[in-house]
N, C-alpha and C. Protein backbone atom coordinates (compact mmCIF):
# COMPACT_ATOMS: atom_id res chain seq x y z
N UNK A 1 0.88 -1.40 -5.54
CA UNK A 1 -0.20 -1.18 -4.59
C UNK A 1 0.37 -0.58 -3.32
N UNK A 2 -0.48 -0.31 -2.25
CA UNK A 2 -0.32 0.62 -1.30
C UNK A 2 -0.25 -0.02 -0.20
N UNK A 3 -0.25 0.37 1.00
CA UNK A 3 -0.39 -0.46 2.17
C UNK A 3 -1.78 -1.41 2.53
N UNK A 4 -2.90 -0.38 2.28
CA UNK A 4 -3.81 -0.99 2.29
C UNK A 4 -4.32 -2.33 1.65
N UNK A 5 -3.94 -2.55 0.62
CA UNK A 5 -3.91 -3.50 -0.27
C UNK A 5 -3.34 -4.43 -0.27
N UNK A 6 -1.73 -4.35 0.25
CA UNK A 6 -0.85 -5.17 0.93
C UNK A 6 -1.46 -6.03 1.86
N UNK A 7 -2.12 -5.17 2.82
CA UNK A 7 -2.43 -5.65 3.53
C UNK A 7 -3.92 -6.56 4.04
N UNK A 8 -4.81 -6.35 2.45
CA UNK A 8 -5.79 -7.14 2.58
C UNK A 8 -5.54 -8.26 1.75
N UNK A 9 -4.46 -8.63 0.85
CA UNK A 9 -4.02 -9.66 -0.06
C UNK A 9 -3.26 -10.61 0.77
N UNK A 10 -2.60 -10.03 2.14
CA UNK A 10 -1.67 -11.00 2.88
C UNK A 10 -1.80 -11.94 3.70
N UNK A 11 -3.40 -12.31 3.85
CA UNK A 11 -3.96 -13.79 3.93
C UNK A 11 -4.28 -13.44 5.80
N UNK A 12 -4.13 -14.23 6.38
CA UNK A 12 -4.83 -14.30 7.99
C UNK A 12 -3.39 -14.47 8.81
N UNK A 13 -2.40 -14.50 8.72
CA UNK A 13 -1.35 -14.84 10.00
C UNK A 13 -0.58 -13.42 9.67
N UNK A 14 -0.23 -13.16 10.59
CA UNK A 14 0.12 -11.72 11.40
C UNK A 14 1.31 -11.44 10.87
N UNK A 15 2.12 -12.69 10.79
CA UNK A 15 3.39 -12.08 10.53
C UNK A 15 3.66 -12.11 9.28
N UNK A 16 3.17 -12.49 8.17
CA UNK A 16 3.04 -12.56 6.77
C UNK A 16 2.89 -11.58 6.44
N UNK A 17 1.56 -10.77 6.94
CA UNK A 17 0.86 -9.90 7.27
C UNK A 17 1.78 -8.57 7.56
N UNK A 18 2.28 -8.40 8.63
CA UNK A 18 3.83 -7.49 8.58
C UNK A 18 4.37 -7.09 7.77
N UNK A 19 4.58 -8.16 7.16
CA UNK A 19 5.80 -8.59 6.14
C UNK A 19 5.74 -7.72 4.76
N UNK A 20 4.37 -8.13 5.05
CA UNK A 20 3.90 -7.88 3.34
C UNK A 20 3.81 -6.33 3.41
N UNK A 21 3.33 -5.64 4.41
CA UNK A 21 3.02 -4.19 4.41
C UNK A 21 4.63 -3.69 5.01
N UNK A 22 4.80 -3.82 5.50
CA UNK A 22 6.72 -2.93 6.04
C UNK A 22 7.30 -3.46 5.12
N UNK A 23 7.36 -4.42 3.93
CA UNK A 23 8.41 -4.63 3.35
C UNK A 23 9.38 -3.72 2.67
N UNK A 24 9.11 -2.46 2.22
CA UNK A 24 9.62 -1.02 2.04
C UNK A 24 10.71 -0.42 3.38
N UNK A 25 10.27 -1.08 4.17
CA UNK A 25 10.79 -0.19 5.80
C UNK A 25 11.67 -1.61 6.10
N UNK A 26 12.05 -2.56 5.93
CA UNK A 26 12.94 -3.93 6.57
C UNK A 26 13.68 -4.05 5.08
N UNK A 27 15.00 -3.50 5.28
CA UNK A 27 15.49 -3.90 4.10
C UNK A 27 16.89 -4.62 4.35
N UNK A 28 17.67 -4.97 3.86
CA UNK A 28 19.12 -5.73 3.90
C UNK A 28 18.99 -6.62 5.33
N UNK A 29 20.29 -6.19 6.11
CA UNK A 29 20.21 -6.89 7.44
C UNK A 29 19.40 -7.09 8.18
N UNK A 30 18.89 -6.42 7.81
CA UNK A 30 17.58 -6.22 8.92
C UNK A 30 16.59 -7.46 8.85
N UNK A 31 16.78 -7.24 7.47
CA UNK A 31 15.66 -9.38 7.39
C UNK A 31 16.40 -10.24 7.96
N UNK A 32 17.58 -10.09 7.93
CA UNK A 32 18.12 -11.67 8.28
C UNK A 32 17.41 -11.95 9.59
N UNK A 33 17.12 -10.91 10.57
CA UNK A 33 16.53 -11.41 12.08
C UNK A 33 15.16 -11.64 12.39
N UNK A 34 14.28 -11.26 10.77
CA UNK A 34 12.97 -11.55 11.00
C UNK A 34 12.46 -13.10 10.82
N UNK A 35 11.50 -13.05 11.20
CA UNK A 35 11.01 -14.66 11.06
C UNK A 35 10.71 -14.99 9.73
N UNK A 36 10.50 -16.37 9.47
CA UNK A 36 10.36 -17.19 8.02
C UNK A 36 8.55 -16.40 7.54
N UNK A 37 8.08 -16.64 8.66
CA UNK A 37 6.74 -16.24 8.41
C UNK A 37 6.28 -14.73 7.37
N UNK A 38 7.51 -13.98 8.13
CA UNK A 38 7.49 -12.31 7.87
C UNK A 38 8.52 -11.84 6.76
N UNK A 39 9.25 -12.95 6.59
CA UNK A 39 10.00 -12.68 5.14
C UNK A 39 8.89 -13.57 4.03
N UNK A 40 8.04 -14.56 4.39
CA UNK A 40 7.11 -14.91 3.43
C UNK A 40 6.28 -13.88 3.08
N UNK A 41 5.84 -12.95 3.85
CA UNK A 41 5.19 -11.55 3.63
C UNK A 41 5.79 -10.50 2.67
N UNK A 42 6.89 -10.55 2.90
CA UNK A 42 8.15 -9.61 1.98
C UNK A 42 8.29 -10.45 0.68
N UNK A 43 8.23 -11.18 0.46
CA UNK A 43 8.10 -12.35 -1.04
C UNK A 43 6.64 -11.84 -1.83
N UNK A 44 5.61 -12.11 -0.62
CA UNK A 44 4.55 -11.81 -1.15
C UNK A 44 4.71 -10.54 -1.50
N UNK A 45 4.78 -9.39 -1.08
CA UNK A 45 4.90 -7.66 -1.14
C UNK A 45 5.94 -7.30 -2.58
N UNK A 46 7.28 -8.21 -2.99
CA UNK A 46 7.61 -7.82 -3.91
C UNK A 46 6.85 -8.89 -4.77
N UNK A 47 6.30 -9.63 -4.93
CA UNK A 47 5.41 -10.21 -6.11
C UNK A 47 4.10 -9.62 -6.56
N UNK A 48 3.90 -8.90 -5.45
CA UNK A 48 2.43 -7.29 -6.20
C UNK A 48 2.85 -6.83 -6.82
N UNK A 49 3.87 -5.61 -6.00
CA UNK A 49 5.09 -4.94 -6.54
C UNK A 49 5.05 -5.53 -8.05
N UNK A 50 5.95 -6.43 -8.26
CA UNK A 50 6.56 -6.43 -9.61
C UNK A 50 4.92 -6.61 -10.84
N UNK A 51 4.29 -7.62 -10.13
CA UNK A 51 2.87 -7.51 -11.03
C UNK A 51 2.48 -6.33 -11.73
N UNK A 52 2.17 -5.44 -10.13
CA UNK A 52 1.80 -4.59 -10.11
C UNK A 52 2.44 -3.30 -11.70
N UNK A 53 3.61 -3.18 -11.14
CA UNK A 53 4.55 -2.68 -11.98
C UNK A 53 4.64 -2.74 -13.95
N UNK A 54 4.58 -3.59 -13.95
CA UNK A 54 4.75 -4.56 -15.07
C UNK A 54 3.24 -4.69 -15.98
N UNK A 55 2.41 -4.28 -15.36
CA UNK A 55 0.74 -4.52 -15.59
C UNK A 55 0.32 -3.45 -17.03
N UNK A 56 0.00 -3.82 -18.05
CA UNK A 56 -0.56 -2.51 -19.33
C UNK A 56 -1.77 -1.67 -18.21
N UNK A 57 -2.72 -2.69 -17.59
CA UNK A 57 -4.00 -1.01 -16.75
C UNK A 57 -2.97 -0.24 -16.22
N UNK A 58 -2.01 -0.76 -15.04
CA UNK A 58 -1.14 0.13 -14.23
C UNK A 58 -1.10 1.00 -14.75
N UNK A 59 -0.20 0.73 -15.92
CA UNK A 59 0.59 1.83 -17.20
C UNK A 59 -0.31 2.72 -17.97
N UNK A 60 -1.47 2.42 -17.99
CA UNK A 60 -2.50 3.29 -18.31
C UNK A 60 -2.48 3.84 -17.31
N UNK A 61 -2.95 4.00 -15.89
CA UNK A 61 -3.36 4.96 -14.65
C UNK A 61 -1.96 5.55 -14.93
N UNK A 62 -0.75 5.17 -14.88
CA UNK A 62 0.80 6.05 -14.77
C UNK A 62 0.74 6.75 -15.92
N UNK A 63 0.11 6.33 -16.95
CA UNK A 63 -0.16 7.33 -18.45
C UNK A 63 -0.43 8.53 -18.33
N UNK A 64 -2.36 8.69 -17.02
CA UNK A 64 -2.77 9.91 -16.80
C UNK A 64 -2.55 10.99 -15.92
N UNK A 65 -1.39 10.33 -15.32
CA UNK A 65 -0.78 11.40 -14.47
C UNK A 65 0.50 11.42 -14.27
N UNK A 66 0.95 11.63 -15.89
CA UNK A 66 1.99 11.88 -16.43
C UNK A 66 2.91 12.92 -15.91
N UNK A 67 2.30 13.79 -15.69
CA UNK A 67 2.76 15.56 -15.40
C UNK A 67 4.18 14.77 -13.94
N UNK A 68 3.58 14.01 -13.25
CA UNK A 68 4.36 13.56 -12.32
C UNK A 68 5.44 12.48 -12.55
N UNK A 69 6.19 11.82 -13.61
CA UNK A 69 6.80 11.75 -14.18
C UNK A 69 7.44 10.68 -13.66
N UNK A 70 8.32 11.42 -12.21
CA UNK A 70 8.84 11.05 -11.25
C UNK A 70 8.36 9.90 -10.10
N UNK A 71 6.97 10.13 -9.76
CA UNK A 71 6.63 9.80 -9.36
C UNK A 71 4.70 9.17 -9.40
N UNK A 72 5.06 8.56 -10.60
CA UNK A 72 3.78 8.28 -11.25
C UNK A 72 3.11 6.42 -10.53
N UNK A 73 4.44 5.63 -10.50
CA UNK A 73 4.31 4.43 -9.42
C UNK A 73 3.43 4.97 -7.92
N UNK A 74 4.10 5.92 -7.73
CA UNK A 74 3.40 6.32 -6.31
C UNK A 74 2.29 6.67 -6.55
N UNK A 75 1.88 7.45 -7.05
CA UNK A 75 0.73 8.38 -7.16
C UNK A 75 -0.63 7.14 -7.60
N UNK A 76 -0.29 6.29 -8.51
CA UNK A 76 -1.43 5.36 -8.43
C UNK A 76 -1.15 4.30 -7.94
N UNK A 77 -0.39 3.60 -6.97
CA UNK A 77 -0.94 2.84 -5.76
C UNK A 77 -1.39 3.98 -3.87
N UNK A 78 -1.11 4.93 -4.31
CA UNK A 78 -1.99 5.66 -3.50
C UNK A 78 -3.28 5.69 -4.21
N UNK A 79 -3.63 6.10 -5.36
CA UNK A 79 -4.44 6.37 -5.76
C UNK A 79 -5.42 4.83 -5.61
N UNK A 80 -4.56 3.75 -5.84
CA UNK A 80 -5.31 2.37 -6.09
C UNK A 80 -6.35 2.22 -4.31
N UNK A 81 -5.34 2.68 -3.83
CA UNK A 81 -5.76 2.49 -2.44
C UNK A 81 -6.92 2.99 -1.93
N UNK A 82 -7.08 4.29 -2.34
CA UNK A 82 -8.89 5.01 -2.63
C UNK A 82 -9.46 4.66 -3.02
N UNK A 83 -9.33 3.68 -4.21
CA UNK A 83 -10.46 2.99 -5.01
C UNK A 83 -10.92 1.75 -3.74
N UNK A 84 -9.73 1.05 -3.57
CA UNK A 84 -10.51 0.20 -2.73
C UNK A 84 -11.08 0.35 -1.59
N UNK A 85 -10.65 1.35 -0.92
CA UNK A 85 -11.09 1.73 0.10
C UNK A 85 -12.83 1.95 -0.40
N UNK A 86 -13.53 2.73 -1.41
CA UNK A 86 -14.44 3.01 -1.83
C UNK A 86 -15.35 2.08 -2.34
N UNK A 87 -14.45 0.53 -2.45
CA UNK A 87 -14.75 -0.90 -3.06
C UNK A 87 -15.04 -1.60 -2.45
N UNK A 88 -14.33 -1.40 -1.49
CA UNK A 88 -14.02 -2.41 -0.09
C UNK A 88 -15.19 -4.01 0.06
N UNK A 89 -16.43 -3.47 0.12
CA UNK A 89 -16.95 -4.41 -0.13
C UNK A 89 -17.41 -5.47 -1.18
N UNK A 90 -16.84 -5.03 -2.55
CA UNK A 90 -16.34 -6.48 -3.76
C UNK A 90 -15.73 -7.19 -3.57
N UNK A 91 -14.51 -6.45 -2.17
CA UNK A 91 -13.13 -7.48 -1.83
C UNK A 91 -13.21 -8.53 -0.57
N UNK A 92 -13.98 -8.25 0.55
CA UNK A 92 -13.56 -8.15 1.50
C UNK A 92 -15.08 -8.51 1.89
N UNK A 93 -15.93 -9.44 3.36
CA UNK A 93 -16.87 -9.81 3.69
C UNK A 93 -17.18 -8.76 5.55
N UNK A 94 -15.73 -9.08 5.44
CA UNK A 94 -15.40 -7.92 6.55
C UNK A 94 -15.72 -6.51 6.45
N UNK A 95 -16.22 -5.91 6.73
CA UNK A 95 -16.38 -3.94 6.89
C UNK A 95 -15.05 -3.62 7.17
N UNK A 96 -15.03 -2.70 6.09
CA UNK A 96 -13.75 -1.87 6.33
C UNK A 96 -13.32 -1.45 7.57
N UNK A 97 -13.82 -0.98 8.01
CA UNK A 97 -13.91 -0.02 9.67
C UNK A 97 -13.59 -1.02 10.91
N UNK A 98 -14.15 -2.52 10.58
CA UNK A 98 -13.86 -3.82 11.41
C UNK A 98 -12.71 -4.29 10.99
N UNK A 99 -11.87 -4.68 9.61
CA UNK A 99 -11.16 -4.96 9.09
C UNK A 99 -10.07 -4.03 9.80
N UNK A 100 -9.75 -2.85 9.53
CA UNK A 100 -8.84 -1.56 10.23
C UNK A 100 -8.93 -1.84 11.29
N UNK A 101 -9.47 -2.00 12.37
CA UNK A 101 -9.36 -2.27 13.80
C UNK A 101 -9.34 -3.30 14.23
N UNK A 102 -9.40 -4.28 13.56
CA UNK A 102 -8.72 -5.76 13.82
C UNK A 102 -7.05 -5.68 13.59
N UNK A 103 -6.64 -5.12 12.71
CA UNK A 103 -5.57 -5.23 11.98
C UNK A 103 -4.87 -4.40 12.70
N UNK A 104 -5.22 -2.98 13.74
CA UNK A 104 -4.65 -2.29 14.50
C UNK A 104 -4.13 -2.98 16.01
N UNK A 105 -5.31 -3.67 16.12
CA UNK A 105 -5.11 -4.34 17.44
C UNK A 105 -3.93 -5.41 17.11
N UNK A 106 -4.26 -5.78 16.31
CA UNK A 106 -2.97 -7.25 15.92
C UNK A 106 -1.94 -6.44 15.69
N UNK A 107 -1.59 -5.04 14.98
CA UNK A 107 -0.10 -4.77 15.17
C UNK A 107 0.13 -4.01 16.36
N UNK A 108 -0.49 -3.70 17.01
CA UNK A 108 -0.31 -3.01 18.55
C UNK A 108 0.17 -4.23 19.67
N UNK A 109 -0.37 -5.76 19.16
CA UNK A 109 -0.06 -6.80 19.81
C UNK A 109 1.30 -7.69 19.76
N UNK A 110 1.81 -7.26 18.24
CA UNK A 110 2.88 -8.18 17.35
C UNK A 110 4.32 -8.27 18.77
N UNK A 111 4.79 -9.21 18.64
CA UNK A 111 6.62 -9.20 19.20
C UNK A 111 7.35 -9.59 18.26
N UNK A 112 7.21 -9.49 17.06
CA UNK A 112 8.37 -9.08 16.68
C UNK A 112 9.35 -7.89 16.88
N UNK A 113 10.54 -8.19 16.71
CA UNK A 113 11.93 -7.17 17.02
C UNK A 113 11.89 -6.32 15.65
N UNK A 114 10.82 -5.44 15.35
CA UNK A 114 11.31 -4.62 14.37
C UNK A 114 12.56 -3.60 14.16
N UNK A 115 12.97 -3.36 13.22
CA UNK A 115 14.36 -2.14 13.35
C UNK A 115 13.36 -0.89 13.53
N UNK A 116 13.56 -0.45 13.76
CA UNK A 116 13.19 1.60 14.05
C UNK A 116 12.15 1.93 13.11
N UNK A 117 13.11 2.28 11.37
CA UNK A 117 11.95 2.87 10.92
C UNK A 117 10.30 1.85 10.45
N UNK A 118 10.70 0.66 11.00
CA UNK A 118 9.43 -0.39 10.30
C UNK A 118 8.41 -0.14 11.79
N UNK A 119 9.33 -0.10 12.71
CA UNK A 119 8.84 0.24 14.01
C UNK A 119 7.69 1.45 14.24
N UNK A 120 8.61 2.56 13.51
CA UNK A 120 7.87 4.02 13.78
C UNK A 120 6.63 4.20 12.51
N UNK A 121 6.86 3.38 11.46
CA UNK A 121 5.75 3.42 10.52
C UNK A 121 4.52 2.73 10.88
N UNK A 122 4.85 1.18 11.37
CA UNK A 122 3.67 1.00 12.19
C UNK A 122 2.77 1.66 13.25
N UNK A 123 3.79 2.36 13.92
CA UNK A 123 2.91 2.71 15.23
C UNK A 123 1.92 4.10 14.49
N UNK A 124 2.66 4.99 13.61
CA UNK A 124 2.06 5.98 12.86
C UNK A 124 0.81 5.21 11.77
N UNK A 125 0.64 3.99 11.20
CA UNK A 125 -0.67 3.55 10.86
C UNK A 125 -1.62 3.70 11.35
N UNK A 126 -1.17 2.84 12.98
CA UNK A 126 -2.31 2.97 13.99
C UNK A 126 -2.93 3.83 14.46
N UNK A 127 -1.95 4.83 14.90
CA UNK A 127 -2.10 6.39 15.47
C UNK A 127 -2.81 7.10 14.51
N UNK A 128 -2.49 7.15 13.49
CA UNK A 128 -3.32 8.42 12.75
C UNK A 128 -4.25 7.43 11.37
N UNK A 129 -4.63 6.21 11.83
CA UNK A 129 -5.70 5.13 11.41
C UNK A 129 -5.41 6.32 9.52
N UNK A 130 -4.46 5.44 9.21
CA UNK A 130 -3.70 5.61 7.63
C UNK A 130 -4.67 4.25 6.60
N UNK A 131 -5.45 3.36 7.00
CA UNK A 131 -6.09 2.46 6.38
C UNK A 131 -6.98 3.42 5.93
N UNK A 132 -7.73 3.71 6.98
CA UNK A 132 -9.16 4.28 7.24
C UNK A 132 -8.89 5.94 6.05
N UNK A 133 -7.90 6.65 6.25
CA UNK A 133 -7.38 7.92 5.83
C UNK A 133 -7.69 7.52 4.32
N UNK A 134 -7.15 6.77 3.44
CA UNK A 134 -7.48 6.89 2.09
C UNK A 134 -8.65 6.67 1.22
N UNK A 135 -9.59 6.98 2.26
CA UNK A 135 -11.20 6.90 1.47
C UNK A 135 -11.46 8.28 1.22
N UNK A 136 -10.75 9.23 1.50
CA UNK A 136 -11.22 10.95 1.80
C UNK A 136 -10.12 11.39 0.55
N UNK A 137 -10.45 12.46 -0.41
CA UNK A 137 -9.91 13.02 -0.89
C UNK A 137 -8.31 14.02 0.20
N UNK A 138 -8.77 14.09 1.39
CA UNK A 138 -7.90 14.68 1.90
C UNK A 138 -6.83 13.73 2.26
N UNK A 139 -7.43 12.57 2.78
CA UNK A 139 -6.56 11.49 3.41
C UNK A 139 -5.48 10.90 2.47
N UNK A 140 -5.67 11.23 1.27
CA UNK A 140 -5.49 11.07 -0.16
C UNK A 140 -4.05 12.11 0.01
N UNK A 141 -4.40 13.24 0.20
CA UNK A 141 -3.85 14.69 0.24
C UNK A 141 -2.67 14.11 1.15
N UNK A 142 -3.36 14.00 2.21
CA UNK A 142 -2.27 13.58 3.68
C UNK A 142 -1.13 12.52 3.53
N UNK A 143 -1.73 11.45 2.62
CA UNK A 143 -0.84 10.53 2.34
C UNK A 143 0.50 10.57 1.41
N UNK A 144 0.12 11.40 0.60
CA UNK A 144 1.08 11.91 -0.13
C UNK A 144 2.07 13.08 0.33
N UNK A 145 1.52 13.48 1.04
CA UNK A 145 2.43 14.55 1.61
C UNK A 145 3.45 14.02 2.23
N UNK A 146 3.01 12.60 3.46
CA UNK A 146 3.94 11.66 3.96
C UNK A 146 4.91 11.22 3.06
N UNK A 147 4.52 10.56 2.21
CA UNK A 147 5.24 9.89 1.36
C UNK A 147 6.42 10.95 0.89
N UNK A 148 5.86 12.22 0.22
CA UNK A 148 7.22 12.92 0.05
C UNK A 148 8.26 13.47 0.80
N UNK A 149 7.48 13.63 2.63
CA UNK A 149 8.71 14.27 3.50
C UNK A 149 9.51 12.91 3.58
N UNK A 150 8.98 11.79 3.24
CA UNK A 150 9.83 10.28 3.31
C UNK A 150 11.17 10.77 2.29
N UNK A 151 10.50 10.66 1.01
CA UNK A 151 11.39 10.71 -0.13
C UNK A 151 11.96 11.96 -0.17
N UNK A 152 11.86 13.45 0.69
CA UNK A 152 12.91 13.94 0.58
C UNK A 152 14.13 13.83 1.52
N UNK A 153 13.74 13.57 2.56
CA UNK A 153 14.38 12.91 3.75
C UNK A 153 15.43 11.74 3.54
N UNK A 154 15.09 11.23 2.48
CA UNK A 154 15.94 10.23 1.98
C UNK A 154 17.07 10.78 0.88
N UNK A 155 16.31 11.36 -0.19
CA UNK A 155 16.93 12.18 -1.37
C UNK A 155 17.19 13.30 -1.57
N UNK A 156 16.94 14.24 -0.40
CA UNK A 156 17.15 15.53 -0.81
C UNK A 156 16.69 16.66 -2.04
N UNK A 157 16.24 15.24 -3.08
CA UNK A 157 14.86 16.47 -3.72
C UNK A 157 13.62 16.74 -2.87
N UNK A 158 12.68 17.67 -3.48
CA UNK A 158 11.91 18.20 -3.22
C UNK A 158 10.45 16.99 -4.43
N UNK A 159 9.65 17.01 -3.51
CA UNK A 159 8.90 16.23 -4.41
C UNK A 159 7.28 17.00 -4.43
N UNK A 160 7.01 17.39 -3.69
CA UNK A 160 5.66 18.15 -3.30
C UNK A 160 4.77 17.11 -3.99
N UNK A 161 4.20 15.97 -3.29
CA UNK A 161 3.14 15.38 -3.86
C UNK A 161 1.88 15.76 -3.70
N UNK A 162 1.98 15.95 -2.68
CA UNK A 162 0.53 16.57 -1.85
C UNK A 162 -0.34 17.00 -3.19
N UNK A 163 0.42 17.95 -3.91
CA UNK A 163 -1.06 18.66 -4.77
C UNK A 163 -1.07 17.57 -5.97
N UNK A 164 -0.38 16.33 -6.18
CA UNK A 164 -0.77 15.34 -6.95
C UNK A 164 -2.00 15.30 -6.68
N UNK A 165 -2.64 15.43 -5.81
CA UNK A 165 -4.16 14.70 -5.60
C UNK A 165 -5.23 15.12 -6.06
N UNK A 166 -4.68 16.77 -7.21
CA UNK A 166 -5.52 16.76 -8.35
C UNK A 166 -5.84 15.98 -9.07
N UNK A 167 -4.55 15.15 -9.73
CA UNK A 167 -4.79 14.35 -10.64
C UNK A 167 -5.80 13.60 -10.66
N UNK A 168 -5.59 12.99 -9.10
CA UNK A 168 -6.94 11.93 -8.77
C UNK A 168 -8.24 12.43 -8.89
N UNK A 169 -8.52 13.63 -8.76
CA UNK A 169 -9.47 14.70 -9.13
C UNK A 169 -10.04 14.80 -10.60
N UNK A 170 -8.72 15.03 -11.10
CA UNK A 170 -8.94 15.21 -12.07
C UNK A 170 -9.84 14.10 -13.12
N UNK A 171 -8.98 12.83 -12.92
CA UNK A 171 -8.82 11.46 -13.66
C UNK A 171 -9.46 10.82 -13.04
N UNK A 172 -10.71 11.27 -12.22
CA UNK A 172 -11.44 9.94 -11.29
C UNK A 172 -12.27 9.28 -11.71
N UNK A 173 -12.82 9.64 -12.41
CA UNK A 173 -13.51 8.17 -13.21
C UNK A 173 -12.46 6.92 -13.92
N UNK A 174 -12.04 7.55 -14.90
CA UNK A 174 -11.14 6.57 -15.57
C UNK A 174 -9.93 6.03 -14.70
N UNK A 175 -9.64 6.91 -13.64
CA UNK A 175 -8.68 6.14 -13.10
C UNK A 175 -9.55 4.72 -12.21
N UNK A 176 -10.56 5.32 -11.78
CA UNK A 176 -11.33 4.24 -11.26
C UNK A 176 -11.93 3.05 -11.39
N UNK A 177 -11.64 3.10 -12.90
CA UNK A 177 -12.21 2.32 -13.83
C UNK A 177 -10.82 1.19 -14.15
N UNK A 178 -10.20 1.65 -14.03
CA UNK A 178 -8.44 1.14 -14.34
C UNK A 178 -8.91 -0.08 -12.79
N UNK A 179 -8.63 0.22 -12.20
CA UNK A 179 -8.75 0.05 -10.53
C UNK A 179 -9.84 -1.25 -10.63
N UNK A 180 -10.91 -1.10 -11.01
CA UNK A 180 -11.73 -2.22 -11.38
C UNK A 180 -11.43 -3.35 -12.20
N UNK A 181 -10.94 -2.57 -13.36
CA UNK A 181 -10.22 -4.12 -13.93
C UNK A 181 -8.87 -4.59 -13.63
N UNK A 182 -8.24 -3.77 -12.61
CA UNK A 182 -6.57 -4.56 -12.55
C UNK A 182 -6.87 -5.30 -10.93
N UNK A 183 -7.54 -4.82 -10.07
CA UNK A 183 -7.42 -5.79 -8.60
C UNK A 183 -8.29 -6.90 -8.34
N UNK A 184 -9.20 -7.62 -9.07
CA UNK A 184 -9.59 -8.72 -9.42
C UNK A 184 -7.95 -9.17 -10.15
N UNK A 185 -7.61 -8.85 -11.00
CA UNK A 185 -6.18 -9.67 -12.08
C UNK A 185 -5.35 -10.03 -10.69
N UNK A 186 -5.05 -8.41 -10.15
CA UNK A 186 -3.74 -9.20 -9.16
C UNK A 186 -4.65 -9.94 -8.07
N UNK A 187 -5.61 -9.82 -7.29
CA UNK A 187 -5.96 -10.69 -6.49
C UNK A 187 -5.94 -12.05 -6.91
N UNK A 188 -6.12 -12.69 -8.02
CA UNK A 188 -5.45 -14.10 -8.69
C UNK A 188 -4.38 -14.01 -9.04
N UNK A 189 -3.58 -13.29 -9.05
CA UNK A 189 -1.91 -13.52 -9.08
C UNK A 189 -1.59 -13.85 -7.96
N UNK A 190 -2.09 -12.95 -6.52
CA UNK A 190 -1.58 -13.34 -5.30
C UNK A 190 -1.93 -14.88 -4.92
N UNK A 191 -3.18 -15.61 -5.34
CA UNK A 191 -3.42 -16.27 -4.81
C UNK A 191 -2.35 -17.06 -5.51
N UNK A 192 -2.33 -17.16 -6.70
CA UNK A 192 -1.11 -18.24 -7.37
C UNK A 192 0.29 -18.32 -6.83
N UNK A 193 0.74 -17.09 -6.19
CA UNK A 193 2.00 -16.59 -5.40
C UNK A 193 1.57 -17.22 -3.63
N UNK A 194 0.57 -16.85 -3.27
CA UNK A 194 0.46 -18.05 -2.27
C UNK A 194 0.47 -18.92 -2.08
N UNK A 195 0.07 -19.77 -2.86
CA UNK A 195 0.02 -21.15 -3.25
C UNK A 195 1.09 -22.07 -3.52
N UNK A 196 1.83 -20.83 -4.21
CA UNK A 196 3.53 -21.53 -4.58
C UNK A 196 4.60 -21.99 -3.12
């Protein structure tokens, strides 16, 4: 799953909450200085993750947009993230649009000591409202494009995701349909992973 999702599964305290969405951006040393609260967030974030991963629907949505090979994990928890965004209200009692600007104000508020890049990803959520962005086929577009100047920046391939967002085009019903029956499943996984 995507940020968005992360971040509506990660329950009501802020720093869990963090946790669960930067857990990609706070890696090695860098946890040792975060709080218990915000590494409980990072527990939670790789227990989607691996669900997520591991799931036969997943593997169906990674089935139909095969062509991407490389990067087929990515492409449908971006993709998952449109669905809910478009769902929002099966999940959530809150309005999306209230939900996003609650959640902006609370990380515009946070003190935690983030390292840099968990630092500069947050403030870029807020700034260019990246919740709100994946309800739009473009925002869709936009997000992926991020994601690959990430991953070449890191790897030095070339990934051009951006025009992935045919696929989603392409495959939008059935991928949407995938999307319906797998985030009810993990939303009771998380809760069992909270609970623990």
């Amino acid at each position: 799953m995507n940020l968005l999702a992360h971040a509506l599964l990660s329950g009501a305290d802020l720093e869990v909450r963090l946790g669960n969405v930067l857990a990609d951006f706070v890696k090695g040393r860098d946890r040792l200085s975060m709080p218990p609260a915000f590494l409980e967030g990072v527990r939670q974030h790789q227990a989607i993750d691996a669900f997520t991963d591991s799931h036969p629907v997943v593997s169906r949505s990674k089935a139909r947009v095969r062509d991407y090979r490389h990067a087929t994990g990515i492409l449908v928890d971006v993709f998952y993230d449109h669905f809910l965004t478009l769902s929002w209200h099966r999940f959530s009692a809150e309005p999306l649009e209230r939900f996003n600007a609650r959640l902006y104000a609370e990380f515009g508020a946070h003190t935690i000591a983030l390292p840099p890049e968990a630092k500069d990803v947050l403030e870029q959520i807020v700034r260019d409202d990246w919740f709100g962005s994946y309800g739009s086929i473009a925002g869709v577009e936009d997000t992926l494009t991020r994601v690959s100047q990430r991953l070449e920046a890191r790897t030095g391939r070339d990934f051009r995701l951006g025009s992935a967002v045919s696929q989603l085009v392409a495959h939008l019903d059935e991928l949407a349909a995938d999307f319906a029956e797998f985030f009810p499943l993990l939303r009771a996984h998380v809760e069992t992973v909270r609970a623990a």
